[in-house]
Protein backbone atom coordinates (compact mmCIF):
# COMPACT_ATOMS: atom_id res chain seq x y z
CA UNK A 1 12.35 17.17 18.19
CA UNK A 2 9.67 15.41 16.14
CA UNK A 3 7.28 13.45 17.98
CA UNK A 4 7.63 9.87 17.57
CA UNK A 5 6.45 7.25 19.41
CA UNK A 6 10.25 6.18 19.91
CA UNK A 7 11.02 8.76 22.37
CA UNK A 8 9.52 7.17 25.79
CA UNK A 9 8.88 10.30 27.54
CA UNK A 10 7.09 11.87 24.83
CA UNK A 11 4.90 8.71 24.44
CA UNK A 12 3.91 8.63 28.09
CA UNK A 13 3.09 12.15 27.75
CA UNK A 14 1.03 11.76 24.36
CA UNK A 15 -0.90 8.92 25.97
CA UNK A 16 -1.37 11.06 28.58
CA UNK A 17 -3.04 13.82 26.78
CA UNK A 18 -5.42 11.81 24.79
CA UNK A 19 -5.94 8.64 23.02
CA UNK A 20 -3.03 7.02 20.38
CA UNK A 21 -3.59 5.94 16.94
CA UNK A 22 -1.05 3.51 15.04
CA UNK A 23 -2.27 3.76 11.26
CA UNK A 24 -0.37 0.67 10.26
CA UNK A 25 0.19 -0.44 6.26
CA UNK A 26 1.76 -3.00 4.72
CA UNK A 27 5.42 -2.81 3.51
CA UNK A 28 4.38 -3.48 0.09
CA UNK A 29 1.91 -0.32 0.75
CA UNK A 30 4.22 1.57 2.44
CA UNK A 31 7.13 1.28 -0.24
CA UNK A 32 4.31 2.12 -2.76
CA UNK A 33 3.21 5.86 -1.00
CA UNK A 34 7.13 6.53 -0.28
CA UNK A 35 8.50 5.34 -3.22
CA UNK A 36 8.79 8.93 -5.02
CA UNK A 37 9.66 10.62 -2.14
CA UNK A 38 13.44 11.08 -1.87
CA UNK A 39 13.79 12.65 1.69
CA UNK A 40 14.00 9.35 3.33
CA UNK A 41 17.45 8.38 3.85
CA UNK A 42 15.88 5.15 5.70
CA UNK A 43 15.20 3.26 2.23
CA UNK A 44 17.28 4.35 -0.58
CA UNK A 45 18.58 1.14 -0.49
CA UNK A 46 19.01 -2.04 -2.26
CA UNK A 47 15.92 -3.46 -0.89
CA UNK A 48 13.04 -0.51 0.39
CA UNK A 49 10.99 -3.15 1.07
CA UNK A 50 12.90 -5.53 3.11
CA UNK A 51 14.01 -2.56 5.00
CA UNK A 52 10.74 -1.09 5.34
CA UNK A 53 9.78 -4.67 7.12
CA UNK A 54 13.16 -4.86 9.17
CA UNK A 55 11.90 -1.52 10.53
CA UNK A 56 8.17 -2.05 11.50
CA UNK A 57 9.93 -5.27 13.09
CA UNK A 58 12.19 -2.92 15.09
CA UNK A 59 9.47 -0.51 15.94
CA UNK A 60 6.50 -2.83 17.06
CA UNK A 61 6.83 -2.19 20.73
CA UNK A 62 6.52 1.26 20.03
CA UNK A 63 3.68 0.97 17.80
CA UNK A 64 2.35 -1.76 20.12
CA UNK A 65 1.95 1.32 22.40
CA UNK A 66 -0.83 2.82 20.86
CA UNK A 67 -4.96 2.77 21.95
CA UNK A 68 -5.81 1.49 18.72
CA UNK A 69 -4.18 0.35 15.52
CA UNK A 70 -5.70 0.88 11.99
CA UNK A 71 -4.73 -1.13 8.97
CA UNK A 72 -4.51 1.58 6.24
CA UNK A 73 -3.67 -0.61 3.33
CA UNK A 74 -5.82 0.49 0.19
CA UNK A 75 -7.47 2.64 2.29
CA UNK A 76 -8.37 6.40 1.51
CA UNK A 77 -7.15 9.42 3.55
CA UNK A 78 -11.12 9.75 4.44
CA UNK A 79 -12.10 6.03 5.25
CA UNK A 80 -9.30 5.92 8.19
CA UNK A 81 -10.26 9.84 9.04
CA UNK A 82 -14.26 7.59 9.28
CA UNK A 83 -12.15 4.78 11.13
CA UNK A 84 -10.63 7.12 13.70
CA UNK A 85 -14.31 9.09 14.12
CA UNK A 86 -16.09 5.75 14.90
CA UNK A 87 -13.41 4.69 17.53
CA UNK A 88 -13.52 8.26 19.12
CA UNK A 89 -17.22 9.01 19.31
CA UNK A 90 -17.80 7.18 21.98
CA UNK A 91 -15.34 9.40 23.95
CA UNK A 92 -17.85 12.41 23.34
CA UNK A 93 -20.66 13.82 25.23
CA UNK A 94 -23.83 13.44 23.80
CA UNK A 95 -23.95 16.33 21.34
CA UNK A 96 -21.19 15.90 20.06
CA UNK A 97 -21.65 12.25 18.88
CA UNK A 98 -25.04 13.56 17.26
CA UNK A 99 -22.12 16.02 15.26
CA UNK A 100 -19.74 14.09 14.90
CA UNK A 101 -22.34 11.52 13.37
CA UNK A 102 -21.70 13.36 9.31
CA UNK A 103 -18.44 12.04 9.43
CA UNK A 104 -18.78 8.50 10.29
């Protein structure tokens, strides 16, 4: 089973074990990074985006869920990998942050 933040007893269990990240996009954005990718049964439909919005609608409590969410949109793989540095650093001892510092 994949995890997803659908399945309730994985979630509590993921929360659990550390802190949750929702890296959220807009539909537009997401339709744009999925569009050439044909494994997803979800939107090869009439209207991707409208479905892409009817499920972010459908999944929001899940999402909701999570310790932080981070607006990806027209961001690069390495300014939400900065994002997600920044919001865990505090979380580190004291040495770590002073590592951890390069990549934020």
């Amino acid at each position: 089973m994949r995890p997803s933040l659908h399945n309730f007893p994985l979630n509590q269990n993921l929360k659990r074990a550390g802190m949750l990240f929702c890296l959220d996009a807009t539909p537009e954005e997401i339709f744009q990074r999925t569009s050439k990718e044909t494994h997803r049964p979800l939107l090869q439909v009439a209207d991707p985006i409208g479905r892409i919005r009817e499920l972010l609608e459908v999944r929001k409590p899940f999402y909701g869920k999570a310790d932080h969410t981070i607006d990806t949109t027209q961001l690069t793989v390495e300014q939400v990998a900065d994002k997600i540095a920044e919001l865990f650093k505090p979380y580190l001892p004291q040495k770590r942050r002073r590592d951890c510092s390069k990549y934020v």
